[in-house]
C-alpha atoms as a PDB file:
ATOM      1  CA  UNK A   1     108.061 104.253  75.128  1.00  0.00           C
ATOM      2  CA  UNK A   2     110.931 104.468  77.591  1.00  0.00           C
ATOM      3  CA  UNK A   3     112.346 101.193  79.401  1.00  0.00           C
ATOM      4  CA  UNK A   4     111.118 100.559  82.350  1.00  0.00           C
ATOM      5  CA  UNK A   5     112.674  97.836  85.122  1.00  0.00           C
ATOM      6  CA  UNK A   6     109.523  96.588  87.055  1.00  0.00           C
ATOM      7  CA  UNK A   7     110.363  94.076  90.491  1.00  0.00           C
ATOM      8  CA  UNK A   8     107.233  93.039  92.173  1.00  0.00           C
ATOM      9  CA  UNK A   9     107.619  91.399  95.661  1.00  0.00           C
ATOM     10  CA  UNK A  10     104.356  89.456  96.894  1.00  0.00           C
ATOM     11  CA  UNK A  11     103.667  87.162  99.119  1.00  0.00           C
ATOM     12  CA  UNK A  12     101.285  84.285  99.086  1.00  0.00           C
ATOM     13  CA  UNK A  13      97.145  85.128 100.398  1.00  0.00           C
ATOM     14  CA  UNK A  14      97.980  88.925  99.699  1.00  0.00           C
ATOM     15  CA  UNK A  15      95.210  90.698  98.073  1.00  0.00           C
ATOM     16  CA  UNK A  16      97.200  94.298  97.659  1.00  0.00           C
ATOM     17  CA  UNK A  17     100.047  92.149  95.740  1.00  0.00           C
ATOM     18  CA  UNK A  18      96.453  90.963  93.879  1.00  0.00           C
ATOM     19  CA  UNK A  19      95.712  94.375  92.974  1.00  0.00           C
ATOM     20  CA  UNK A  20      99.295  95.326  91.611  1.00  0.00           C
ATOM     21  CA  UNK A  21      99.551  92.409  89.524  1.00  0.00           C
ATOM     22  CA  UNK A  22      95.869  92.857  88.107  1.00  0.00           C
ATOM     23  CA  UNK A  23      96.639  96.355  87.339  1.00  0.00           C
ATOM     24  CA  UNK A  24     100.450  95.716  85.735  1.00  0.00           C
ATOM     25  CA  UNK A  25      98.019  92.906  83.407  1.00  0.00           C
ATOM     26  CA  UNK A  26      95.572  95.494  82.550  1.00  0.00           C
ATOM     27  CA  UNK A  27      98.422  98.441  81.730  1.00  0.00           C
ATOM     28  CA  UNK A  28      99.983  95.597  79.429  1.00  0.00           C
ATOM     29  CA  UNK A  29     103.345  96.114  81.462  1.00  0.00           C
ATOM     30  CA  UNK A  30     106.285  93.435  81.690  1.00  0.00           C
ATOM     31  CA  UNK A  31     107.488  92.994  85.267  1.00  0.00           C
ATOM     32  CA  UNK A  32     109.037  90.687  87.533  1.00  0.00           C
ATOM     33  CA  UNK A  33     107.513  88.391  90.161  1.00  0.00           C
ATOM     34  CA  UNK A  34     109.679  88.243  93.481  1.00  0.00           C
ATOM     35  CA  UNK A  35     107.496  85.782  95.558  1.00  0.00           C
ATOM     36  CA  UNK A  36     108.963  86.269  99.489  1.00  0.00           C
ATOM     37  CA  UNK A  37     107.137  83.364 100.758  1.00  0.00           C
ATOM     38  CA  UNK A  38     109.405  80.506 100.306  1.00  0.00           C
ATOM     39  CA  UNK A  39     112.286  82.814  99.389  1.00  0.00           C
ATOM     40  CA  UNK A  40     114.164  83.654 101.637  1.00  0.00           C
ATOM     41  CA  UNK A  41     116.638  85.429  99.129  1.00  0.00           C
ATOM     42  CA  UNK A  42     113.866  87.819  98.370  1.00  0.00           C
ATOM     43  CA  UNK A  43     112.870  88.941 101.837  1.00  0.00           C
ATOM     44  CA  UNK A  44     116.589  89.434 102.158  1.00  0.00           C
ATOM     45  CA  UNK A  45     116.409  91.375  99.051  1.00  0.00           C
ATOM     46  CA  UNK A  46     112.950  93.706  99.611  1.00  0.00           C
ATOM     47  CA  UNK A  47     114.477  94.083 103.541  1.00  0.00           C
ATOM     48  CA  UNK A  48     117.552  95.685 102.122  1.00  0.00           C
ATOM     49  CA  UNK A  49     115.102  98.706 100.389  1.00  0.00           C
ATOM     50  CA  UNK A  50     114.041  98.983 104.677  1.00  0.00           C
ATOM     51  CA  UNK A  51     110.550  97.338 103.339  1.00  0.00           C
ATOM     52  CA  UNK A  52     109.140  94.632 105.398  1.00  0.00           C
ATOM     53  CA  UNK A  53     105.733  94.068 104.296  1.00  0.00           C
ATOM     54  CA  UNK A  54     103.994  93.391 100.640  1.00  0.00           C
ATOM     55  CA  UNK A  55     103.455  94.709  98.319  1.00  0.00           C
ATOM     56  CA  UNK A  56     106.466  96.484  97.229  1.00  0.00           C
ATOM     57  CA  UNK A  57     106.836  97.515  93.382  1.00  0.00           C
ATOM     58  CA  UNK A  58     110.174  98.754  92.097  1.00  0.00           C
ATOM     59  CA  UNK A  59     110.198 100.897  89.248  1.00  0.00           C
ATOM     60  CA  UNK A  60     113.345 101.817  87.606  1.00  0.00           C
ATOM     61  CA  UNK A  61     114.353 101.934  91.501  1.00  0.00           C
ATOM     62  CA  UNK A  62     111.836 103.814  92.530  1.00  0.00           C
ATOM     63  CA  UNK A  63     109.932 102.493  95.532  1.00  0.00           C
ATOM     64  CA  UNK A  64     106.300 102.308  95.618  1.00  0.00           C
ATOM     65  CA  UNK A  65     105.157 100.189  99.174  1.00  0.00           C
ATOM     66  CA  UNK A  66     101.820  99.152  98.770  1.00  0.00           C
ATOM     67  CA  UNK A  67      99.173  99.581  96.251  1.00  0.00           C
ATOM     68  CA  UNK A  68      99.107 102.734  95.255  1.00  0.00           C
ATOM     69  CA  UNK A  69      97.441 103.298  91.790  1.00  0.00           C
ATOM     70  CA  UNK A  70      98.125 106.594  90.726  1.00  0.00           C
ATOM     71  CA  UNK A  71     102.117 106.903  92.076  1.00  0.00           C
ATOM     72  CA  UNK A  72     103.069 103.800  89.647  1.00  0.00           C
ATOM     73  CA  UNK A  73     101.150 104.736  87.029  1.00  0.00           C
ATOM     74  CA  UNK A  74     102.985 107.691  87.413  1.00  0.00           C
ATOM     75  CA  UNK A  75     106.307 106.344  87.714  1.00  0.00           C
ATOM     76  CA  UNK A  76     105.606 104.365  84.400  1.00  0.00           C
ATOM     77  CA  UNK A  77     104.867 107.854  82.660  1.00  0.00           C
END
Protein backbone atom coordinates (compact mmCIF):
# COMPACT_ATOMS: atom_id res chain seq x y z
CA UNK A 1 0.00 0.00 0.00
CA UNK A 2 1.37 3.39 -1.00
CA UNK A 3 1.51 6.41 1.62
CA UNK A 4 -1.01 8.47 1.53
CA UNK A 5 -1.17 12.23 3.36
CA UNK A 6 -4.94 12.68 4.24
CA UNK A 7 -6.02 16.61 5.73
CA UNK A 8 -9.65 16.80 6.46
CA UNK A 9 -11.08 20.34 7.12
CA UNK A 10 -14.68 20.31 8.85
CA UNK A 11 -16.51 22.44 10.53
CA UNK A 12 -18.81 22.00 13.44
CA UNK A 13 -23.00 20.93 12.51
CA UNK A 14 -21.64 19.78 8.98
CA UNK A 15 -23.17 16.64 7.84
CA UNK A 16 -20.95 16.33 4.37
CA UNK A 17 -17.71 16.61 6.78
CA UNK A 18 -20.08 13.63 8.60
CA UNK A 19 -20.04 11.66 5.58
CA UNK A 20 -16.17 11.97 4.83
CA UNK A 21 -15.19 11.07 8.16
CA UNK A 22 -17.72 8.01 8.30
CA UNK A 23 -16.41 6.85 5.08
CA UNK A 24 -12.35 7.47 5.90
CA UNK A 25 -13.61 5.06 9.35
CA UNK A 26 -15.15 2.52 7.20
CA UNK A 27 -12.03 2.45 4.42
CA UNK A 28 -9.80 1.97 7.67
CA UNK A 29 -7.76 5.15 6.47
CA UNK A 30 -5.50 7.41 8.84
CA UNK A 31 -6.16 11.11 8.27
CA UNK A 32 -6.05 14.34 9.83
CA UNK A 33 -8.81 16.41 11.45
CA UNK A 34 -8.49 20.27 10.62
CA UNK A 35 -11.58 21.61 12.57
CA UNK A 36 -12.11 25.49 11.01
CA UNK A 37 -14.53 26.43 13.58
CA UNK A 38 -12.55 27.84 16.33
CA UNK A 39 -9.41 27.86 14.19
CA UNK A 40 -8.76 30.44 12.70
CA UNK A 41 -5.26 29.05 11.50
CA UNK A 42 -7.15 26.49 9.54
CA UNK A 43 -9.58 28.66 7.62
CA UNK A 44 -6.42 30.57 6.86
CA UNK A 45 -4.96 27.38 5.80
CA UNK A 46 -8.09 25.62 3.59
CA UNK A 47 -8.57 29.56 2.13
CA UNK A 48 -5.08 29.42 0.79
CA UNK A 49 -6.18 26.04 -1.55
CA UNK A 50 -9.11 29.08 -2.87
CA UNK A 51 -11.67 26.70 -0.75
CA UNK A 52 -14.09 28.45 1.41
CA UNK A 53 -16.61 26.04 2.42
CA UNK A 54 -16.46 22.31 4.11
CA UNK A 55 -15.74 19.76 3.47
CA UNK A 56 -12.44 19.83 1.87
CA UNK A 57 -10.22 16.50 1.85
CA UNK A 58 -6.58 16.69 0.81
CA UNK A 59 -5.05 13.76 -0.52
CA UNK A 60 -1.44 13.64 -1.16
CA UNK A 61 -2.39 17.38 -2.33
CA UNK A 62 -4.94 16.57 -4.27
CA UNK A 63 -8.13 18.53 -3.67
CA UNK A 64 -11.37 16.92 -3.32
CA UNK A 65 -14.22 19.91 -2.13
CA UNK A 66 -17.04 18.24 -0.85
CA UNK A 67 -18.14 14.75 -0.47
CA UNK A 68 -17.48 13.09 -3.25
CA UNK A 69 -17.27 9.23 -2.81
CA UNK A 70 -15.91 7.83 -5.75
CA UNK A 71 -13.02 10.79 -6.61
CA UNK A 72 -11.27 9.98 -3.04
CA UNK A 73 -11.65 6.62 -3.17
CA UNK A 74 -9.99 7.07 -6.22
CA UNK A 75 -7.32 9.25 -5.17
CA UNK A 76 -6.53 6.62 -2.37
CA UNK A 77 -6.08 3.92 -5.25
Amino acid sequence: MRHREVEVYISDDCRQCEQVIDQLKKWNIHYTVKNITNSPAFLKEMQAHSIYSVPLVLINGEKVHGFQKDRIQQLLG
